[in-house]
Protein backbone atom coordinates (compact mmCIF):
# COMPACT_ATOMS: atom_id res chain seq x y z
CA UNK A 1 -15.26 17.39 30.85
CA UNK A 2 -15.62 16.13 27.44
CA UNK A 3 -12.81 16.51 25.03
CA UNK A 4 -12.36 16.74 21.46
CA UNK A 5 -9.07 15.50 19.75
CA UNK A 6 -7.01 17.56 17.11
CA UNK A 7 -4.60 15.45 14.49
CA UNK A 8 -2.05 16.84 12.04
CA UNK A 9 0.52 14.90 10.31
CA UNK A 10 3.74 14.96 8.27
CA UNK A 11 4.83 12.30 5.62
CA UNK A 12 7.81 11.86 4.40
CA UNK A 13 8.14 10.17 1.07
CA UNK A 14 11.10 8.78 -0.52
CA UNK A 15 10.84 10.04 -4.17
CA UNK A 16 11.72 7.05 -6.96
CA UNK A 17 14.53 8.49 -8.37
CA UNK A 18 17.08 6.45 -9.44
CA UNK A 19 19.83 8.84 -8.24
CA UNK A 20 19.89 11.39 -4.76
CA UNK A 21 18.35 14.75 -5.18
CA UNK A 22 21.95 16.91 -5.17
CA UNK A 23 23.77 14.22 -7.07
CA UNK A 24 24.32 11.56 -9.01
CA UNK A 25 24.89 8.72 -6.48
CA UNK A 26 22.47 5.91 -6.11
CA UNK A 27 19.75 5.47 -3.78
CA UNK A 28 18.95 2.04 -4.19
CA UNK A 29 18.52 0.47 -0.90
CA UNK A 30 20.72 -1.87 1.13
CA UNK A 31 23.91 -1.39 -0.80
CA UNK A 32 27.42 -1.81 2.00
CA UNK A 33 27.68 0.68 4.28
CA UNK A 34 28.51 4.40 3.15
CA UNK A 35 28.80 3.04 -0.98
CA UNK A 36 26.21 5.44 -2.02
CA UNK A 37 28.24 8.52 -1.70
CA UNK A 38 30.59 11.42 -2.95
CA UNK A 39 31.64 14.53 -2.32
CA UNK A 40 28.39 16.27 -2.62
CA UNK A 41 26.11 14.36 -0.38
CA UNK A 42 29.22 13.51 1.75
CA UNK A 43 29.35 17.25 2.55
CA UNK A 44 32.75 18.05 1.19
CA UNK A 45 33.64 21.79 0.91
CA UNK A 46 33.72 23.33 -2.08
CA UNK A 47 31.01 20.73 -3.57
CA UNK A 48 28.17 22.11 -5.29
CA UNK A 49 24.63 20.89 -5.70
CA UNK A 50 22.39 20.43 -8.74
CA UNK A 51 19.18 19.83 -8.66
CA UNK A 52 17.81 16.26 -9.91
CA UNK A 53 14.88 16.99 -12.27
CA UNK A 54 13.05 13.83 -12.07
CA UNK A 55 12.50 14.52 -8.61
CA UNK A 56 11.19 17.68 -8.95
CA UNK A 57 8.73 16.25 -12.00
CA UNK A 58 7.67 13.29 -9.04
CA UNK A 59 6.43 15.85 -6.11
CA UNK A 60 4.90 17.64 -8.53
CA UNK A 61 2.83 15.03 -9.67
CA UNK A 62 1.97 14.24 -6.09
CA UNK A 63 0.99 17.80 -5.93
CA UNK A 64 -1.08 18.16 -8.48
CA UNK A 65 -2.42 14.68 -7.60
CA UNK A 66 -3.43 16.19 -4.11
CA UNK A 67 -5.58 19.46 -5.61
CA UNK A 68 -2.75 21.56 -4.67
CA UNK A 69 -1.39 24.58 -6.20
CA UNK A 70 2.34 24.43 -7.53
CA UNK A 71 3.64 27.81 -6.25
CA UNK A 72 5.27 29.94 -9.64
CA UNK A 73 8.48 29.88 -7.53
CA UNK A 74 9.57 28.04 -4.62
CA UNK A 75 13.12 28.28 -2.83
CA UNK A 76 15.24 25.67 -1.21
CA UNK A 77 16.55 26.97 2.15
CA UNK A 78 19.50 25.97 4.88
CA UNK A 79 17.65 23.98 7.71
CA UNK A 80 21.20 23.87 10.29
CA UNK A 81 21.08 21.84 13.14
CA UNK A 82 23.90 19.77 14.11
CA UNK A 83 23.54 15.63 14.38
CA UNK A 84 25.72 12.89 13.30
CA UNK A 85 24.38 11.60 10.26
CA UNK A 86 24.03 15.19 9.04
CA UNK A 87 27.36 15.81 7.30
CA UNK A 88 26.71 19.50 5.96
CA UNK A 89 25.60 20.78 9.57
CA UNK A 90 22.37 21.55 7.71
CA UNK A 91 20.30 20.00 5.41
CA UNK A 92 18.65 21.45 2.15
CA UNK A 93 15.20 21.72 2.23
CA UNK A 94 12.04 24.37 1.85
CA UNK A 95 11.24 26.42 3.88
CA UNK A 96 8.28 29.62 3.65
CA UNK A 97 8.16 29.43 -0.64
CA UNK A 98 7.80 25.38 -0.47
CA UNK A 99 7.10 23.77 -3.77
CA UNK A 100 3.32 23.46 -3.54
CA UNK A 101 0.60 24.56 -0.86
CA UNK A 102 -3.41 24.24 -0.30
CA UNK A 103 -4.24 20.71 -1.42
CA UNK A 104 -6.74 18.30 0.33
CA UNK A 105 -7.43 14.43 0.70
CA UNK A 106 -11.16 13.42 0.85
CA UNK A 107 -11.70 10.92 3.24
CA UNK A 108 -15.28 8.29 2.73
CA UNK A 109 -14.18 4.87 5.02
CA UNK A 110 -16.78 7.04 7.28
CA UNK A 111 -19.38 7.12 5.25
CA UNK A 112 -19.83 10.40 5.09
CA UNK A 113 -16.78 12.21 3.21
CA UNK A 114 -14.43 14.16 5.01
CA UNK A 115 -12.14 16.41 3.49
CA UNK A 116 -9.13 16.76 5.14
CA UNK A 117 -6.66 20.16 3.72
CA UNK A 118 -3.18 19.58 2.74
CA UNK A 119 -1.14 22.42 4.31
CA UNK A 120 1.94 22.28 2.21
CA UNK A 121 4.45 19.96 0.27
CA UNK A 122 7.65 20.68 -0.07
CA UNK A 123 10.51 18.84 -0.82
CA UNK A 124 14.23 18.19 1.45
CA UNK A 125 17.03 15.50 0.78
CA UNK A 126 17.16 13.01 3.49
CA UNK A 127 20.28 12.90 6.14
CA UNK A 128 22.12 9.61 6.87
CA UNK A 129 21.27 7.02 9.11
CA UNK A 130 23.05 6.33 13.27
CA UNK A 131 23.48 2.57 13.73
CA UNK A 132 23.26 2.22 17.47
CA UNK A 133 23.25 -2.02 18.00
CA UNK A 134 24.35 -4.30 15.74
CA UNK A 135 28.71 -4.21 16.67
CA UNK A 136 30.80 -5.85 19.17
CA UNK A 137 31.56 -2.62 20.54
CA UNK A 138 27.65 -0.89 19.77
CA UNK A 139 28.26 -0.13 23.90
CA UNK A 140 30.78 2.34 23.36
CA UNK A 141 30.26 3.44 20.05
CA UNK A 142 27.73 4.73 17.26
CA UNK A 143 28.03 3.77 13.72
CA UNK A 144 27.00 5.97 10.48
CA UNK A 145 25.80 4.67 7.32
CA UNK A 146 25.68 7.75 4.40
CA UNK A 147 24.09 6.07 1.89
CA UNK A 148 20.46 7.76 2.38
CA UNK A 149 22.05 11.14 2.86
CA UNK A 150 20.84 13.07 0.19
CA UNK A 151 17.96 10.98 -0.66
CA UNK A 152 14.99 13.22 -2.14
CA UNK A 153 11.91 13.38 -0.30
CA UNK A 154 8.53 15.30 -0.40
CA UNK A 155 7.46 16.60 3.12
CA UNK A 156 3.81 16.44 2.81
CA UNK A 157 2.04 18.08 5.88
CA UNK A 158 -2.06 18.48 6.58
CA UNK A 159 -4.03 20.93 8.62
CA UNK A 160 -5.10 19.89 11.99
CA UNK A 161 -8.57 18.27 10.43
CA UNK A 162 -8.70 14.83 11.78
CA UNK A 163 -10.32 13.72 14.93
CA UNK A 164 -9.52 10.14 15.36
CA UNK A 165 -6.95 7.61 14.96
CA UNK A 166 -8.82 5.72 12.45
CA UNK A 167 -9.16 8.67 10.38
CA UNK A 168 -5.17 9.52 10.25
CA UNK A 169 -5.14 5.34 9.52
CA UNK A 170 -7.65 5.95 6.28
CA UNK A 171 -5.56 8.76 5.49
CA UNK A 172 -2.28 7.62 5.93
CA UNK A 173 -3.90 4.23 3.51
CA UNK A 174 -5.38 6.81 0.52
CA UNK A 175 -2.17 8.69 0.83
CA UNK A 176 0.01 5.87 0.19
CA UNK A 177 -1.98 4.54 -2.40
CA UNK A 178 -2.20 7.42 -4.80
CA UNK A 179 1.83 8.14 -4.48
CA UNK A 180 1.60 4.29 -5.65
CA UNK A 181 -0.10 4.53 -8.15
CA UNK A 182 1.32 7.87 -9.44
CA UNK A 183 5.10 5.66 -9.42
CA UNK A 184 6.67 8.66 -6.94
CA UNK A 185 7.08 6.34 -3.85
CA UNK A 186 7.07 2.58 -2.95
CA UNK A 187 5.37 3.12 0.04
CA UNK A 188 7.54 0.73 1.97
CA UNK A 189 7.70 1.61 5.75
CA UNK A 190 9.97 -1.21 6.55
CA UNK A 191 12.92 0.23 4.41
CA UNK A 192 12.13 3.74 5.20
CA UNK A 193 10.06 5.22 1.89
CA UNK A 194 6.97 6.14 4.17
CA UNK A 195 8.13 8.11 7.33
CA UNK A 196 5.30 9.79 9.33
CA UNK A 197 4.79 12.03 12.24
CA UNK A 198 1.83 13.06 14.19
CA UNK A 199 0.58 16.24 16.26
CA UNK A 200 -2.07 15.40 18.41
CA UNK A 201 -3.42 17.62 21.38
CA UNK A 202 -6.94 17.91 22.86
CA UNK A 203 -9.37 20.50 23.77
CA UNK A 204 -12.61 20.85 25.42
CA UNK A 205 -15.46 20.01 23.23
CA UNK A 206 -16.87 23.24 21.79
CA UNK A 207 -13.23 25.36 22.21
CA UNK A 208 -11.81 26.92 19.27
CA UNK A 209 -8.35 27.36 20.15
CA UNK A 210 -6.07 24.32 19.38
CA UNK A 211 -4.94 22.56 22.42
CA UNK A 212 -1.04 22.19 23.47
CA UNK A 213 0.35 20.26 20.93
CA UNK A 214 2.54 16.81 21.61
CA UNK A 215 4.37 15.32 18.64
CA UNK A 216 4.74 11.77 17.96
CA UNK A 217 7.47 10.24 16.36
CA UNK A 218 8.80 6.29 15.64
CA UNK A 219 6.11 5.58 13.55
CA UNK A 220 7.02 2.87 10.71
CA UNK A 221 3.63 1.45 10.25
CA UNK A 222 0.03 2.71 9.93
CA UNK A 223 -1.19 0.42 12.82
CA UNK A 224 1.38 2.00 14.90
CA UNK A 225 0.56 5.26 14.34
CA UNK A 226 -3.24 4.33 14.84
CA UNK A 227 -2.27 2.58 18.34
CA UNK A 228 0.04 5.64 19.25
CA UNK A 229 -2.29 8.17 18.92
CA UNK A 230 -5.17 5.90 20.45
CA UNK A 231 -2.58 5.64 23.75
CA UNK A 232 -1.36 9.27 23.55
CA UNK A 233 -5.14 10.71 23.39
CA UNK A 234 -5.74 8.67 26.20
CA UNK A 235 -2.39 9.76 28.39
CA UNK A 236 -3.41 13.26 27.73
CA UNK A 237 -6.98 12.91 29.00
CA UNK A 238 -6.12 11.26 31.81
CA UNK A 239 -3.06 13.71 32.59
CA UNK A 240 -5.57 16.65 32.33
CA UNK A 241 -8.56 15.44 34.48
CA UNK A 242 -5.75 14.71 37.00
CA UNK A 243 -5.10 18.26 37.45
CA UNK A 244 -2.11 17.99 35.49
CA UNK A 245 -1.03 20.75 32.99
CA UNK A 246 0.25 19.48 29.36
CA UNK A 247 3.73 21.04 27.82
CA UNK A 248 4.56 21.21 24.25
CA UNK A 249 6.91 18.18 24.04
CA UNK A 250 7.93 15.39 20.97
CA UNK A 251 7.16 11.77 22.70
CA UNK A 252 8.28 8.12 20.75
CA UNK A 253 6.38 5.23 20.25
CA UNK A 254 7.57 2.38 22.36
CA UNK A 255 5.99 -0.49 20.41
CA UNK A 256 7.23 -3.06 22.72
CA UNK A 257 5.84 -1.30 25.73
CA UNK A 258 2.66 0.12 23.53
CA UNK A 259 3.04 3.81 25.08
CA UNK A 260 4.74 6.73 24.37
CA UNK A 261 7.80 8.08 25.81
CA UNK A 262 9.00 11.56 26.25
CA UNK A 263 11.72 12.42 23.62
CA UNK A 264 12.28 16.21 24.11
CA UNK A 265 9.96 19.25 25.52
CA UNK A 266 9.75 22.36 23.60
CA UNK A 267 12.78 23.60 25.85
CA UNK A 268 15.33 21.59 23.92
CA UNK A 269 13.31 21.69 20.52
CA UNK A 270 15.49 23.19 17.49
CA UNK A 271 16.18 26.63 16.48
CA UNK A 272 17.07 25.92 13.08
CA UNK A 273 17.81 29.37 11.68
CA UNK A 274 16.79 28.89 8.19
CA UNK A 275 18.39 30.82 5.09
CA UNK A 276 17.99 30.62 1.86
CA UNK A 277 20.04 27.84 0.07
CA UNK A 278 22.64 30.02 -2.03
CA UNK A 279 23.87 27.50 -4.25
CA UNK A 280 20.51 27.05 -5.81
CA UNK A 281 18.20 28.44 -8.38
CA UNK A 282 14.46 29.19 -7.57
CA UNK A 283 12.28 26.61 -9.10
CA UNK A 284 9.75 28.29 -11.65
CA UNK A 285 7.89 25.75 -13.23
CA UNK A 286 5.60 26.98 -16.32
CA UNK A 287 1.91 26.43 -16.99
CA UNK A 288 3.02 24.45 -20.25
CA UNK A 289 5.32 22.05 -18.21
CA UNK A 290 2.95 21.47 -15.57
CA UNK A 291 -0.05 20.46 -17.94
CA UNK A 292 2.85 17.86 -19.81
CA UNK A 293 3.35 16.29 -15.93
CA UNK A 294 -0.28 16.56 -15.23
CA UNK A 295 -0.77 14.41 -18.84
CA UNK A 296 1.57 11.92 -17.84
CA UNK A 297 1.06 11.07 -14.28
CA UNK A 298 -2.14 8.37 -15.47
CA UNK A 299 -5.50 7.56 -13.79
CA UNK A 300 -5.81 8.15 -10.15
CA UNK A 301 -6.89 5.29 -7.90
CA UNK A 302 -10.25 7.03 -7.30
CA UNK A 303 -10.81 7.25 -10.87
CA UNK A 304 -10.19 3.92 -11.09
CA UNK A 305 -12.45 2.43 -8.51
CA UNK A 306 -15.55 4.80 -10.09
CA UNK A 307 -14.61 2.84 -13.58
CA UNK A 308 -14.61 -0.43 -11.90
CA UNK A 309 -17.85 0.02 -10.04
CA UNK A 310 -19.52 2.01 -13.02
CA UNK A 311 -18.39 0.87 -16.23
CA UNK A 312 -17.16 -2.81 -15.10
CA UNK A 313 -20.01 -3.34 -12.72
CA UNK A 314 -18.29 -4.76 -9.69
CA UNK A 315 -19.16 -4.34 -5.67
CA UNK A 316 -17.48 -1.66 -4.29
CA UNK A 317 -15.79 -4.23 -1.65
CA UNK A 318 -14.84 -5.64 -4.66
CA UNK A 319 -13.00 -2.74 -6.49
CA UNK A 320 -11.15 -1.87 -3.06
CA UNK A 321 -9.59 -4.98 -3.19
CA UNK A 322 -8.66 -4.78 -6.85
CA UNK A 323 -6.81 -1.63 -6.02
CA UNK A 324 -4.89 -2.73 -3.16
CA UNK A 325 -1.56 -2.49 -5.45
CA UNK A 326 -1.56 -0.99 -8.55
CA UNK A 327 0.07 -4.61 -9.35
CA UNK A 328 -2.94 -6.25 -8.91
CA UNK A 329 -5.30 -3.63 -10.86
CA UNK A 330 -2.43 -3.58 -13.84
CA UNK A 331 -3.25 -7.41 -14.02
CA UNK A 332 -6.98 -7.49 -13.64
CA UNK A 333 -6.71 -4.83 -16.21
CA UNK A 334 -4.69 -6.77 -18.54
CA UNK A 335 -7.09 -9.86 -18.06
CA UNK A 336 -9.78 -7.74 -18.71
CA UNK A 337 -8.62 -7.13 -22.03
CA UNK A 338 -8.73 -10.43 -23.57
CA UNK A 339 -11.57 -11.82 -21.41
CA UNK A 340 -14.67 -9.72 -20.96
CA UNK A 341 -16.07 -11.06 -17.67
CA UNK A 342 -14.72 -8.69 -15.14
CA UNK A 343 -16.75 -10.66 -11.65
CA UNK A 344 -15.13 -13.86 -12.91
CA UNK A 345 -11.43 -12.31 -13.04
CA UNK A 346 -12.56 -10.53 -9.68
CA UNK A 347 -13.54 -13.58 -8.16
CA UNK A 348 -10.24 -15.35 -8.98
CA UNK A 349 -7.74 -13.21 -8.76
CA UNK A 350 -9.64 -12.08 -4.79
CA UNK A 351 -10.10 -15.89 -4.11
CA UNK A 352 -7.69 -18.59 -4.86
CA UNK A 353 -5.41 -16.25 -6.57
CA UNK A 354 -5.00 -13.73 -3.30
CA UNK A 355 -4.85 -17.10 -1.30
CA UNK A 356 -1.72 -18.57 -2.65
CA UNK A 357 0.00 -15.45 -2.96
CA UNK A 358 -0.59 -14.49 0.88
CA UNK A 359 -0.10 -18.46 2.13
CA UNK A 360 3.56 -17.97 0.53
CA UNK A 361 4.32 -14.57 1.40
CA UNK A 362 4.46 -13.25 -2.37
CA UNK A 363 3.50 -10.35 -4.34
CA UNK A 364 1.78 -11.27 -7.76
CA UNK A 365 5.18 -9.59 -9.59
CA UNK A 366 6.88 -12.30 -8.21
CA UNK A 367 4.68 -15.31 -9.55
CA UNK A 368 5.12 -16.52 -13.47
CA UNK A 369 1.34 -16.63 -14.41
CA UNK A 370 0.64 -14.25 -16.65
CA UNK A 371 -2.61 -12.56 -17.34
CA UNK A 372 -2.98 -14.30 -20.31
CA UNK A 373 -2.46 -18.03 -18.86
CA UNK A 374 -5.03 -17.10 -16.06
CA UNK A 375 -7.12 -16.00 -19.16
CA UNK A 376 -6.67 -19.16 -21.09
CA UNK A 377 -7.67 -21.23 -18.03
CA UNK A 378 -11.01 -19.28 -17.38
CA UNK A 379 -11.38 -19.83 -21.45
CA UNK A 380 -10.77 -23.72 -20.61
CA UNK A 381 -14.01 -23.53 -18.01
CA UNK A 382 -15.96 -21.62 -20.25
CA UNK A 383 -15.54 -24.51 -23.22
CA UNK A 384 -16.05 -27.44 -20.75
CA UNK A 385 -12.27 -28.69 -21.32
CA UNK A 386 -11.78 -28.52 -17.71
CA UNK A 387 -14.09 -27.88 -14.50
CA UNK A 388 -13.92 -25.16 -11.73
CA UNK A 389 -13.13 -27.41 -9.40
CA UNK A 390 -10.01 -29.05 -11.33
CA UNK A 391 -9.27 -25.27 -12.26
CA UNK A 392 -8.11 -24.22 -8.57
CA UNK A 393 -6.08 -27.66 -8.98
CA UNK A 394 -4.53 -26.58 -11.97
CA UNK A 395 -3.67 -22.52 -10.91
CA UNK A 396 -1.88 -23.69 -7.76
CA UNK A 397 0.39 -25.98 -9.72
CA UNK A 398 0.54 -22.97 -12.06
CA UNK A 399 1.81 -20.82 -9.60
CA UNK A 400 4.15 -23.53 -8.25
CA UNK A 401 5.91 -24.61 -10.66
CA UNK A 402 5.50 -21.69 -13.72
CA UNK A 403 4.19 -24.30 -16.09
CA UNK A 404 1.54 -22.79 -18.90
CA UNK A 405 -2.12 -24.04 -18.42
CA UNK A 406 -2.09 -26.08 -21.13
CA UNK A 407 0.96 -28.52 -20.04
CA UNK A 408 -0.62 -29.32 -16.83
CA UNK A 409 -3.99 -30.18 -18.20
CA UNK A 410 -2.18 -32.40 -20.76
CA UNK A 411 0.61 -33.91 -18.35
CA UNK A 412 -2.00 -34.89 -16.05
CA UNK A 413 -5.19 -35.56 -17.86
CA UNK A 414 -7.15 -33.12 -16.19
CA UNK A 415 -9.38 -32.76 -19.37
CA UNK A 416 -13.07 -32.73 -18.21
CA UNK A 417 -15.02 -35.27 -18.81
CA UNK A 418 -18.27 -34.87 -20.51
CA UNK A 419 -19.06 -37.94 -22.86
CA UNK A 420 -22.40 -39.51 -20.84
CA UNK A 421 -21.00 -42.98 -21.51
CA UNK A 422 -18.47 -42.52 -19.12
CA UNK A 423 -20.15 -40.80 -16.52
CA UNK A 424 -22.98 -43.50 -16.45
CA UNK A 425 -20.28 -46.15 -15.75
CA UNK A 426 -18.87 -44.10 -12.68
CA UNK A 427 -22.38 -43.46 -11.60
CA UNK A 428 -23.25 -47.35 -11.76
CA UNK A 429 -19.84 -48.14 -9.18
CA UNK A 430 -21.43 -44.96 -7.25
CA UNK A 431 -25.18 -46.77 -7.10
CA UNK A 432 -23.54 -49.99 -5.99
CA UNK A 433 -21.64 -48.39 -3.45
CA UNK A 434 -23.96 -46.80 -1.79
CA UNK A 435 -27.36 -48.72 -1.21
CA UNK A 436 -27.91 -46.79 1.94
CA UNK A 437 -28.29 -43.57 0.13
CA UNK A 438 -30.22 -44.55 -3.15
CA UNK A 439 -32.78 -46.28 -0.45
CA UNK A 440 -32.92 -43.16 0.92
CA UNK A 441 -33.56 -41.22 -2.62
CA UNK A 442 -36.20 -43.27 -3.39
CA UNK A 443 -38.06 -42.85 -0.03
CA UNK A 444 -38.63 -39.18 -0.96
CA UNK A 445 -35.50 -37.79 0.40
CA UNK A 446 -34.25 -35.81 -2.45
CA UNK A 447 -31.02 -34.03 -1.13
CA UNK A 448 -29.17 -37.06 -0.58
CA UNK A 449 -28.83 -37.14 -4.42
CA UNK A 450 -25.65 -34.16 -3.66
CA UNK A 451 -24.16 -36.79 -1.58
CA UNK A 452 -23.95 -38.81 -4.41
CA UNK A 453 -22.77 -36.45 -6.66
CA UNK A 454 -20.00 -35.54 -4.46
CA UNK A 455 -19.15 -39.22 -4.83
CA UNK A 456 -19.38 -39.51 -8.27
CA UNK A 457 -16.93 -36.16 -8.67
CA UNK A 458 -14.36 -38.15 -6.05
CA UNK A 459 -14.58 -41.25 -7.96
CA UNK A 460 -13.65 -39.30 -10.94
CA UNK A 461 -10.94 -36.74 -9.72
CA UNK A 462 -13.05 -33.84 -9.92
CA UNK A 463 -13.51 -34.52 -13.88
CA UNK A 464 -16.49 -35.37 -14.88
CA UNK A 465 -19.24 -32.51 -15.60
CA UNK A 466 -21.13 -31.53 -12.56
CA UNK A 467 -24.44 -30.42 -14.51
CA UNK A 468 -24.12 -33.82 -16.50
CA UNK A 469 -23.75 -36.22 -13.41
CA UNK A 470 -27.00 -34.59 -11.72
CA UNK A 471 -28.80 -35.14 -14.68
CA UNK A 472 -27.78 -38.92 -15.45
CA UNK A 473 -27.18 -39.60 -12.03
CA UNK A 474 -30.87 -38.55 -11.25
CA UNK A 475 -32.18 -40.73 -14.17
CA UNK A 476 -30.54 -43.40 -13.40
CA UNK A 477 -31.78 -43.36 -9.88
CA UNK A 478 -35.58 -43.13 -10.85
């Protein structure tokens, strides 16, 4: 029997707020151990909740950014459940009037483009964190951190439109990228801002009717949730054509063992008796204040690549690596405005730019070469004050030091050299050198002269001008 695979997932992103949804505390991350609190997010009775409006502004613009519609009013409901790290016994969230429904992500790593249809976003504050290793006594006991309790998120859930692990990967990539871009998340899995979960079942090819649906959680990277889904398809197939009969059940990722493990079956799943939140107001936003958050939230990454491959007329390979990080397109940007040559900034900042930073393990916010210095340097080629060769010279010692452009090339007399007079006496040593090679010139074999070139731009350091030593070194030869 051949079966088809359905995929749905749920993201949680960690809104950029400098302060948690219900309060004023902080939410910067790794601050000691339960710092980050108060009464409110601490659960305290009696203490009331007010909505941060930043946050609300921030998954709207990911809304909006999405195609979908901001409801007129949405209501924050009670989600109870009891756990640890949940100091309220429920946590605030949305629950059947969320904050924004009916959106979609179009999808083209394929080829073709695939639409896949945002179900809903709405938004939740985070709950606190269980520490189970780490303590002398982590055997006996479990350890809770606060801090992230209370930390806004927006929930943002699709339909059940994708059909392979690569396409939740692409997804999961486009997604990130646009709440980037849009400054509403960091998109950092490793600390937490990028949570995702995954529904995957399977059916027979041709059925209508979704099949029994597993859940899949542990997911902190997009290669894990590719791999988990790629092994959970697989279990399920197997489990099925074995006569076996699949339950609704949430399963982890075991990355260590590369399979998934059951966590819960539907049995033990939550009944979390939602109510409406009674200590908050309905959000209403108006048409006026959505078009002002609409106007602010800047050009979307797809924009972007169109204007790069349109206007600036660069490869699309080319613009996908440009918008990697919005870091990287708010510097080629920047270049781009005092140097009109947008394949030669491409080309650098892709090549020997890209190389340093990954060799070193560094973002480019964390190097001191400024657009302008890079600019000045490609200026430098342009003139003949320095080559291309001695450039990639002079950009690493940029980077590794912070020194401008123009120190280096004056510290260490990386000027270029271009006066003939000088070339012809390097060329003469070069001649003399090599016999061997100018014999075999003569005789007829005329690529032997780049051998001889290369010698001539050794002798000199890389300095002297590569069109000018082909021509003198070839005249000198006949």
């Amino acid at each position: 029997m051949e079966f088809e695979t359905v995929i749905g997932l749920e993201v949680h992103a960690q809104l950029l707020t400098r302060s948690k949804i219900f309060c004023s505390c902080s939410t910067s991350f790794g601050a000691p151990a339960n710092s980050n609190t108060c009464p409110v997010c601490l659960g305290f009775p009696g203490a009331l909740p007010v909505l941060n409006r930043e946050a609300v502004i921030m998954a709207v613009k990911a809304a909006l950014a999405l195609e979908c519609r901001v409801n007129p009013v949405s209501l924050f409901a009670r989600k109870n459940y009891f756990y640890p790290d949940l100091p309220k016994g429920y946590q605030i969230s949305q629950f059947d009037q969320p904050l924004a429904e009916h959106g979609r992500l179009v999808l083209t790593g394929g080829g073709a483009a695939k639409t896949v249809r945002i179900k809903r976003i709405h938004m939740e504050e985070d709950a606190g964190k269980s520490i189970h290793d780490g303590f002398s006594d982590s055997s006996r006991y479990s350890y809770i951190d606060l801090n992230r309790a209370g930390t806004p998120l927006a929930e943002i859930v699709t339909e059940p439109d994708l059909h392979q692990p690569s396409e939740a990967y692409e997804y999961l990539s486009r997604l990130k990228m646009i709440l980037e871009y849009l400054e509403v998340c960091d998109g950092n899995m490793e600390e937490g801002s990028l949570r995702c979960d995954a529904n995957v079942s399977i059916r027979p090819r041709g059925e209508t009717r979704l099949g029994t649906k597993i859940e899949l959680k542990n997911l902190n990277s997009f290669r894990f949730v590719q791999k988990a889904l790629e092994h959970e398809i697989a279990r399920q197939i197997l489990f099925v054509k074995s006569g076996g009969t699949l339950v609704q059940e949430t399963r982890l990722w075991n990355a260590d063992e590369q399979r998934t493990c059951s966590m819960r079956s539907k049995e033990e799943a939550h009944d979390y008796r939602y109510f409406p939140e009674p200590d908050l107001v309905p959000i209403e936003p108006s048409a006026d204040w959505l078009a002002d958050i609409k106007n602010t939230s800047g050009e979307l990454p797809e924009a972007k690549r169109d204007r790069f491959i349109n206007e600036c007329k660069l490869p699309e390979a080319d613009a996908e690596v440009l918008l990697a990080t919005p870091a990287l397109t708010t510097y080629f940007e920047e270049c781009l405005k005092l140097y009109d040559h947008p394949k030669t900034i491409a080309n650098w900042l892709m090549g020997d730019l890209t190389a340093y930073l990954k060799s070193n393990n560094l973002s480019i916010e964390q190097v001191g070469l400024t657009p302008a210095q890079l600019v000045e340097m490609l200026q430098m080629i342009d003139k003949g004050t320095i080559s291309g060769k001695i450039a990639k010279t002079i950009l690493v010692e940029a980077l590794k030091t912070g020194k401008t452009i123009k120190d280096i090339v004056a510290e260490q007399g990386l000027t270029q050299i271009s006066d003939e007079s000088e070339i012809l006496k390097i060329i003469a040593e070069v001649i003399e050198k090599n016999p061997k090679q100018v014999n075999e010139f003569k005789s007829g074999k005329d690529a032997v002269v780049m051998f001889l070139v290369g010698q001539v731009m050794k002798l000199s350091k890389g300095r002297a001008k590569p069109d000018a030593v082909q021509k003198l070194l070839r005249e000198q030869l006949r």
